[in-house]
Structures are given as structure tokens and as C-alpha cells.
Protein backbone atom coordinates (compact mmCIF):
# COMPACT_ATOMS: atom_id res chain seq x y z
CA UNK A 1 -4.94 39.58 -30.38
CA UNK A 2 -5.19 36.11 -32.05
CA UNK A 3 -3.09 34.40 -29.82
CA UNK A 4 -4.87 35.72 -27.09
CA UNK A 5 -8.31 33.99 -29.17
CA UNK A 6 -6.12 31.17 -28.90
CA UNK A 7 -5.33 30.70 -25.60
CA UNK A 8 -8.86 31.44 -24.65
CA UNK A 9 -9.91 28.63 -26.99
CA UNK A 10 -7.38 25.89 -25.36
CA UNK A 11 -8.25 26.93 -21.97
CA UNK A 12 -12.03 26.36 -22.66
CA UNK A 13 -10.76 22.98 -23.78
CA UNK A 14 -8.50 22.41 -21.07
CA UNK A 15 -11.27 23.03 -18.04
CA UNK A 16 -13.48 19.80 -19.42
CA UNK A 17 -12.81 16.69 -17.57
CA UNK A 18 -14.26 14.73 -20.20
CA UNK A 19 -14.70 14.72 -24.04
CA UNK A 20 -18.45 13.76 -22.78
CA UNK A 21 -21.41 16.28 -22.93
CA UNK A 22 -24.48 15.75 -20.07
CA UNK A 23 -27.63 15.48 -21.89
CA UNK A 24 -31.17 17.30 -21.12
CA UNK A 25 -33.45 14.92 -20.86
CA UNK A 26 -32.16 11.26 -18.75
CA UNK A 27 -33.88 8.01 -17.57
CA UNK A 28 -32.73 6.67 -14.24
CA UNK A 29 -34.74 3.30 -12.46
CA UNK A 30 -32.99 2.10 -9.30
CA UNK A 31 -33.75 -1.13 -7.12
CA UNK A 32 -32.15 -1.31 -3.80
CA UNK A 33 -32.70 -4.31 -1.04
CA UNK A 34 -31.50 -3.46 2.48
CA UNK A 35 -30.72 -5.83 5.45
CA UNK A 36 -30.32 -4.37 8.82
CA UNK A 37 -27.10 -5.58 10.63
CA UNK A 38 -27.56 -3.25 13.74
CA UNK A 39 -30.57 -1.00 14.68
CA UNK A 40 -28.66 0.95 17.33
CA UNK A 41 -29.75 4.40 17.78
CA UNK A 42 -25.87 5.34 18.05
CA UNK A 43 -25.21 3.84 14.35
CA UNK A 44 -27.67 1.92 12.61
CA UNK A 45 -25.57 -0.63 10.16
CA UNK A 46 -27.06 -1.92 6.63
CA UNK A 47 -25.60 -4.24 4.32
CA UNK A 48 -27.23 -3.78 0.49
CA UNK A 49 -27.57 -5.41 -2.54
CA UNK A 50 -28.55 -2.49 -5.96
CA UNK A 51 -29.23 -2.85 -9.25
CA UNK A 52 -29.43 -0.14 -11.50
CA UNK A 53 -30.14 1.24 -14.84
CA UNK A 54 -29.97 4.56 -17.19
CA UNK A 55 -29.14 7.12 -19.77
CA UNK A 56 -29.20 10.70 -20.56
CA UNK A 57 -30.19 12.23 -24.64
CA UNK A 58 -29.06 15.41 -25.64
CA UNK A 59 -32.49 15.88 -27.38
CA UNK A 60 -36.18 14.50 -27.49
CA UNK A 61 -35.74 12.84 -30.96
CA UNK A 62 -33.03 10.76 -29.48
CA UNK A 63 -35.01 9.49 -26.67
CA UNK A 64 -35.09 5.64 -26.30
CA UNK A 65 -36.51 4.65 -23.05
CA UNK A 66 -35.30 0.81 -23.01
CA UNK A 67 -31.71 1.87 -24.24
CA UNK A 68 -30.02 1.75 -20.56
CA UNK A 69 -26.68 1.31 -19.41
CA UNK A 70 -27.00 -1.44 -16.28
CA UNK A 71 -25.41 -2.04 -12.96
CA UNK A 72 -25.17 -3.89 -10.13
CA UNK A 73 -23.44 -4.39 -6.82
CA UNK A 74 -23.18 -4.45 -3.44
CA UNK A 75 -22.22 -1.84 -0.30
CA UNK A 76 -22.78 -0.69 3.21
CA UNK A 77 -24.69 2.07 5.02
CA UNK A 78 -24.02 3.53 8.27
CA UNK A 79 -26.72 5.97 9.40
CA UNK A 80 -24.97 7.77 12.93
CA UNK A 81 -27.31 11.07 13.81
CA UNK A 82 -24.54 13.16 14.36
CA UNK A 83 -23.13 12.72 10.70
CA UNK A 84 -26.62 11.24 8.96
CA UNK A 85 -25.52 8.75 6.15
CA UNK A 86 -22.44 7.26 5.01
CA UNK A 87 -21.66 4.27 2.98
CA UNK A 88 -19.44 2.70 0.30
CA UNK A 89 -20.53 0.85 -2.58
CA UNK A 90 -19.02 -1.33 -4.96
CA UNK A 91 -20.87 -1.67 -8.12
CA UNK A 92 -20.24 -3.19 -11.64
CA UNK A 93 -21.24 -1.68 -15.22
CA UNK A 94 -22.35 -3.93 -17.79
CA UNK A 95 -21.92 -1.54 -20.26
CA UNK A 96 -19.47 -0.20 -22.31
CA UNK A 97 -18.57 3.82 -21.41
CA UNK A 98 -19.35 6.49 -23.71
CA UNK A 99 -16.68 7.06 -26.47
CA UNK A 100 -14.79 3.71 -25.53
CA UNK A 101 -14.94 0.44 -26.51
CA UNK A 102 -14.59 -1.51 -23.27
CA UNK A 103 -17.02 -2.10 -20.35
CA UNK A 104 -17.30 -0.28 -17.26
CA UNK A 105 -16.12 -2.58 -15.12
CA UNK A 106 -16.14 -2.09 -11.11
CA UNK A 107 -16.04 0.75 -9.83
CA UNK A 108 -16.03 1.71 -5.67
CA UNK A 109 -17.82 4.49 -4.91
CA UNK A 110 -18.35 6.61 -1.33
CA UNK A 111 -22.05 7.80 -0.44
CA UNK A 112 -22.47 11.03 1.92
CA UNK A 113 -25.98 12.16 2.59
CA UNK A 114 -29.25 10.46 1.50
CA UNK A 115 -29.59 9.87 -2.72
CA UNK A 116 -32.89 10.38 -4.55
């Protein structure tokens, strides 16, 4: 029976993709500044500038409201009816990841749907 216990146990550890917990309570303030390329009603094209900031806490006591981890970047938005909104963005993190010592760097990232 143990090493069944024990297999359980490195399985649990096994399914994380990360090291990182979420937290409960988070902070997010976004700023995004879009310029219309096209206005077609077949595909509407946007170019955009973002910049953006947050964090998450585990608990209330931990909650700092000014400590953020920032962004910024650049990207493009296609808005076609039959598939609604697609875009890429490529954004950079000022600040170092969580558990690491170095910064976040740039990172590309692909946008389906609408964010809020």
C-alpha cells in the first residue's frame, strides 16, 4: 500500500505545470490605444499599442496594491464576423518571473475572442 501512497503523491506532483500557486485575490489595470488600419465590414484591421500592469496574493494580509509586475508592447487585431476577434501580440515584461531571478522578457502571444 505505501508505494501505491507514493505514486499517488508523485503523480499529484507531476500534473502541475508550474512550481507557482494562483492567488485569491489579484490586481489587474490595462491601457490599450487602437488605430484603425481598415474599417471593412469583411475584416476590420487594428494596429495597437498596450501597457499593462498586475499581481495576484494568496491572502488579504499580503495585499499591496502598487506592487505590480509591468508590461508593454505592441500587436494586431483582426475583427472578421464570421470568426469575431483574432490578433497577435507581442509584449515585454519588465519584471522578473516568480521564483526566478531574470526578467520576463518578450513574449508573443495569440488573442481569440474579446478579453475583459
Amino acid at each position: 500500500m505505501a508505494w501505491l501512497q507514493e505514486d499517488l503523491m508523485e503523480e499529484q506532483q507531476n500534473s502541475s505545470l508550474s512550481s507557482q500557486t494562483g492567488g485569491t485575490i489579484y490586481n489587474k489595470i490595462a491601457f490599450e490605444l487602437r488605430y484603425p488600419i481598415t474599417l471593412k465590414p469583411s475584416a476590420s484591421i487594428y494596429a495597437l499599442t498596450f501597457l499593462e500592469a498586475g499581481n495576484s496574493w494568496n491572502e488579504y494580509r499580503e495585499y499591496r496594491p502598487f506592487e505590480l509586475k509591468r508590461a508593454a508592447g505592441g500587436g494586431i487585431r483582426v475583427f472578421m464576423p464570421a470568426f469575431g476577434l483574432l490578433g497577435v501580440d507581442f509584449g515585454y515584461g519588465f519584471d522578473t518571473i516568480p521564483g526566478s531571478t531574470q526578467i520576463s522578457g518578450w513574449q508573443t502571444h495569440f488573442i481569440i475572442g474579446q478579453q475583459f
